[in-house]
N, C-alpha and C. Protein backbone atom coordinates (compact mmCIF):
# COMPACT_ATOMS: atom_id res chain seq x y z
N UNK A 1 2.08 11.49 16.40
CA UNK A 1 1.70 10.15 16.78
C UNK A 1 2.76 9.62 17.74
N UNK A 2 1.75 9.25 19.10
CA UNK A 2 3.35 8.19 19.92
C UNK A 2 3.80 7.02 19.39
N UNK A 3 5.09 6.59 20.37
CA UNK A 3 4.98 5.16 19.62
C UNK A 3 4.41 4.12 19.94
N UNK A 4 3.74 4.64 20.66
CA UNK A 4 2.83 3.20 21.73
C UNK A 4 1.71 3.28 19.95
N UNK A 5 0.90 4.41 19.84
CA UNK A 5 0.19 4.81 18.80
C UNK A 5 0.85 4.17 17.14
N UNK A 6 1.88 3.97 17.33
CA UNK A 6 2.73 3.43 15.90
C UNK A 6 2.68 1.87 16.20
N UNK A 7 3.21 1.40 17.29
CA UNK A 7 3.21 0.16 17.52
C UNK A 7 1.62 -0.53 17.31
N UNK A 8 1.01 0.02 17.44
CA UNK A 8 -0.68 -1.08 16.99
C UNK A 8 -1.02 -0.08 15.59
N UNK A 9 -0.15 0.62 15.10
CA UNK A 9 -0.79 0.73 13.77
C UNK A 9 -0.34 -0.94 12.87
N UNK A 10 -1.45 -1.09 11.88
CA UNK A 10 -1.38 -2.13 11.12
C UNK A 10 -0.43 -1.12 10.07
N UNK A 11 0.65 -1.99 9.46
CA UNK A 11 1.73 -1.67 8.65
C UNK A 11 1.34 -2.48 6.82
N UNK A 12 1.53 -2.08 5.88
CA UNK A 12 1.21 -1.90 4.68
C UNK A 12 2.30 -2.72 4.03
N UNK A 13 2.47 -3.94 2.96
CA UNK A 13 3.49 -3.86 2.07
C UNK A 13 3.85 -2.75 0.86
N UNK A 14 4.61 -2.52 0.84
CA UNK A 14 5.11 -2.11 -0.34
C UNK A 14 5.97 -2.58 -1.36
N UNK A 15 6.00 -2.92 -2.59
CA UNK A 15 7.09 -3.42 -3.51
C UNK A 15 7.67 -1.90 -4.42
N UNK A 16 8.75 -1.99 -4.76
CA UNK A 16 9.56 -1.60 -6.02
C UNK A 16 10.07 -2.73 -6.80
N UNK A 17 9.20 -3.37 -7.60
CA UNK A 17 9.88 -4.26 -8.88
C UNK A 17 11.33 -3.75 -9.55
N UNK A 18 10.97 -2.33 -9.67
CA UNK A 18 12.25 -1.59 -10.57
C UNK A 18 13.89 -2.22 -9.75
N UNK A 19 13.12 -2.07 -8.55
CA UNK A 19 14.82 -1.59 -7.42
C UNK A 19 14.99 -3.20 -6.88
N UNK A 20 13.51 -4.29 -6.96
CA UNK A 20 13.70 -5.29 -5.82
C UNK A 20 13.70 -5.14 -4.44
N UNK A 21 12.87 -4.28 -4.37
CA UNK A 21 12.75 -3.86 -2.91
C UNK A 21 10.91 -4.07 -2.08
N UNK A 22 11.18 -3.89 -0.98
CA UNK A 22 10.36 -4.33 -0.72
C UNK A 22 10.03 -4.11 1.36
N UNK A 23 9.00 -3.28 1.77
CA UNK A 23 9.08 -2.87 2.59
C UNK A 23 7.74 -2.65 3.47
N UNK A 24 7.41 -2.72 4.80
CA UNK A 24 6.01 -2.59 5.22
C UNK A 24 6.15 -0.80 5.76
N UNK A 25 5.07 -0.36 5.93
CA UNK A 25 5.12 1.12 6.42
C UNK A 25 3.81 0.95 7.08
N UNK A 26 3.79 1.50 8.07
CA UNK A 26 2.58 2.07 8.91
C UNK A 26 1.28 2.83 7.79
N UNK A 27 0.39 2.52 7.53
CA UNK A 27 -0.88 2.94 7.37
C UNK A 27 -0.80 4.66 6.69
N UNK A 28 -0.50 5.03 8.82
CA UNK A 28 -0.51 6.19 8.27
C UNK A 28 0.66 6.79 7.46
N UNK A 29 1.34 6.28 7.37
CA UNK A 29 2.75 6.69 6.35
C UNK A 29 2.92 5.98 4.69
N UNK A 30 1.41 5.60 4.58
CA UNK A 30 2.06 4.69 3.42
C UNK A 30 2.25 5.66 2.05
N UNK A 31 0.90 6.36 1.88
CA UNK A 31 0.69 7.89 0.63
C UNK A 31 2.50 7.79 0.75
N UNK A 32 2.86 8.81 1.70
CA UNK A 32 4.16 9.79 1.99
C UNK A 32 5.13 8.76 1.54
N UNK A 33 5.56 7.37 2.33
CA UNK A 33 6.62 6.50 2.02
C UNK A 33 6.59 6.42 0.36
N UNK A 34 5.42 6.01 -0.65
CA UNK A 34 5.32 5.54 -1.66
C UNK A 34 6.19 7.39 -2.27
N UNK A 35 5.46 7.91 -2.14
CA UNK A 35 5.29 8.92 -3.04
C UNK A 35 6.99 9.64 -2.87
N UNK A 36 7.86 9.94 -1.17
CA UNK A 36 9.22 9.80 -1.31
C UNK A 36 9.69 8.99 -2.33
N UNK A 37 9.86 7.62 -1.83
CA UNK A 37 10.63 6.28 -3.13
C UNK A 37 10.31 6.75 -4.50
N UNK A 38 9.23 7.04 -4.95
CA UNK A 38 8.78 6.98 -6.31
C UNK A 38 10.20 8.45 -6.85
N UNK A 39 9.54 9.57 -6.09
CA UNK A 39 10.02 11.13 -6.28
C UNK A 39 11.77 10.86 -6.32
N UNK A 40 12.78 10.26 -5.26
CA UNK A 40 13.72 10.20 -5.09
C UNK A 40 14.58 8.99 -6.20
N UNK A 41 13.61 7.65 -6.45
CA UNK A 41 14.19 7.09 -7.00
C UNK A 41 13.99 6.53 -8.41
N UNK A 42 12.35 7.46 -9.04
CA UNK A 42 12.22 7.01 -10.52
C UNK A 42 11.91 8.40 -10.81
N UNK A 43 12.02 9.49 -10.20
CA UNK A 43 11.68 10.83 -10.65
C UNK A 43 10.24 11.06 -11.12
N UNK A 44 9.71 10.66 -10.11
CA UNK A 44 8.17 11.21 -9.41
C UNK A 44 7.67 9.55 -10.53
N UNK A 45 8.10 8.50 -11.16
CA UNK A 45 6.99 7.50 -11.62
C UNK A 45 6.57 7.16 -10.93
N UNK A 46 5.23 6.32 -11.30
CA UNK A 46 5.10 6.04 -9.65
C UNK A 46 4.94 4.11 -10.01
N UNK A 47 6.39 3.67 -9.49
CA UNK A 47 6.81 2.42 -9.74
C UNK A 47 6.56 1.84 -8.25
N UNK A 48 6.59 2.07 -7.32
CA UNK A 48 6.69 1.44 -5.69
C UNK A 48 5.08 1.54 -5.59
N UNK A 49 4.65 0.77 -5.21
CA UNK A 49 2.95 0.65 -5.24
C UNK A 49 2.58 -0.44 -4.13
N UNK A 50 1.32 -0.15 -3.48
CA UNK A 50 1.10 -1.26 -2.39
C UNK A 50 1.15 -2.88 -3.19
N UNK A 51 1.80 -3.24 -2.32
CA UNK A 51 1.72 -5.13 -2.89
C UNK A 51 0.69 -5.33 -3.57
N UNK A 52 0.76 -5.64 -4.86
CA UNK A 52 -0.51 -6.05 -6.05
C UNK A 52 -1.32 -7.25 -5.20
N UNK A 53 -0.53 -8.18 -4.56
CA UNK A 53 -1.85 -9.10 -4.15
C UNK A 53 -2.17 -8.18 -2.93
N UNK A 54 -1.80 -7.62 -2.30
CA UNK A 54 -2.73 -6.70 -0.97
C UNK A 54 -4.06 -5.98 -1.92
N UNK A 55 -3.27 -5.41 -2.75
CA UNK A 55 -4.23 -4.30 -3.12
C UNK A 55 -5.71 -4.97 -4.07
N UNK A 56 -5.34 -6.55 -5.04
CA UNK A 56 -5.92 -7.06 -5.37
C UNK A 56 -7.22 -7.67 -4.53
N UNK A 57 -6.76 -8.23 -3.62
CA UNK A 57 -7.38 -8.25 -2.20
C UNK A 57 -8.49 -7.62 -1.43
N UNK A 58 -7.59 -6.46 -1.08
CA UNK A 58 -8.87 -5.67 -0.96
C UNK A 58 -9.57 -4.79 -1.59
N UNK A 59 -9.45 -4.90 -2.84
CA UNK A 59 -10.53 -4.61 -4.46
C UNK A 59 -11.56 -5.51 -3.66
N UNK A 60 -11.14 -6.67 -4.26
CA UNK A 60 -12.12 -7.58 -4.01
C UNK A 60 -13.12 -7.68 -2.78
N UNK A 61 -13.09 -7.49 -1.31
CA UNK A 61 -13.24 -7.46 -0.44
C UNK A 61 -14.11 -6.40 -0.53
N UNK A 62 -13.71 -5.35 -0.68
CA UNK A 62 -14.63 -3.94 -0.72
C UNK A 62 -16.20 -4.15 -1.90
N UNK A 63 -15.32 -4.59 -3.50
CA UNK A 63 -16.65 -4.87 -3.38
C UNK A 63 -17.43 -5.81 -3.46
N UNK A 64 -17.02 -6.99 -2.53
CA UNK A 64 -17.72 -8.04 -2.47
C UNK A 64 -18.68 -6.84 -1.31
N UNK A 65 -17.99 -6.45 -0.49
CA UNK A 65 -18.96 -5.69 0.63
C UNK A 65 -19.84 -4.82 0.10
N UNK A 66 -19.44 -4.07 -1.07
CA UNK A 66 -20.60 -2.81 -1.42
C UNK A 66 -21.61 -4.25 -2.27
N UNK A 67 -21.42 -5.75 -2.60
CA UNK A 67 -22.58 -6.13 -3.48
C UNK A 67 -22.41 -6.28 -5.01
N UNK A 68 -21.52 -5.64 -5.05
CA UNK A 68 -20.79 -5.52 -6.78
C UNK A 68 -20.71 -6.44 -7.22
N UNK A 69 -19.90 -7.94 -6.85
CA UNK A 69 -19.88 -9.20 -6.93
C UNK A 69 -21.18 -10.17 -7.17
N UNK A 70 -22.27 -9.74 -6.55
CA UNK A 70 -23.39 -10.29 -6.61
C UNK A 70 -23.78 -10.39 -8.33
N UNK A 71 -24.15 -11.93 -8.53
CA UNK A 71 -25.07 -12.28 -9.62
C UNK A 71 -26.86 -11.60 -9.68
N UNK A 72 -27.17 -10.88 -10.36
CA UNK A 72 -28.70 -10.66 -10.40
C UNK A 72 -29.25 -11.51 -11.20
């Protein structure tokens, strides 16, 4: 990937509650970033996870889109 190609990627939060940390990563790097932190610094737990309200977010979003949300 160039960096012209990195520069318009949309970038991801990430938290570690454990460590207080807290970091954005490119899209395509997010799997790899999480799964390094986790491996190097809780011995493979997997404590570093996309931002709970991101990820809450787009739960919701997805399936408001698939209809899931809908009252019958």
């Amino acid at each position: 990937m160039t960096d012209e190609e990195t520069d318009d990627e949309p970038t991801v939060p990430i938290v570690c509650e454990d460590c207080g940390t807290t970091s954005r990563v490119p899209l395509s790097e997010l799997r790899e970033s999480i799964d390094t932190h986790n491996d190097h610094r809780h011995d493979g737990e997997e404590i570093a996870q996309v931002d709970p309200v991101l990820a809450d977010a787009l739960a919701d979003a997805v399936a408001d889109d698939l209809g899931l949300l809908d009252a019958e």
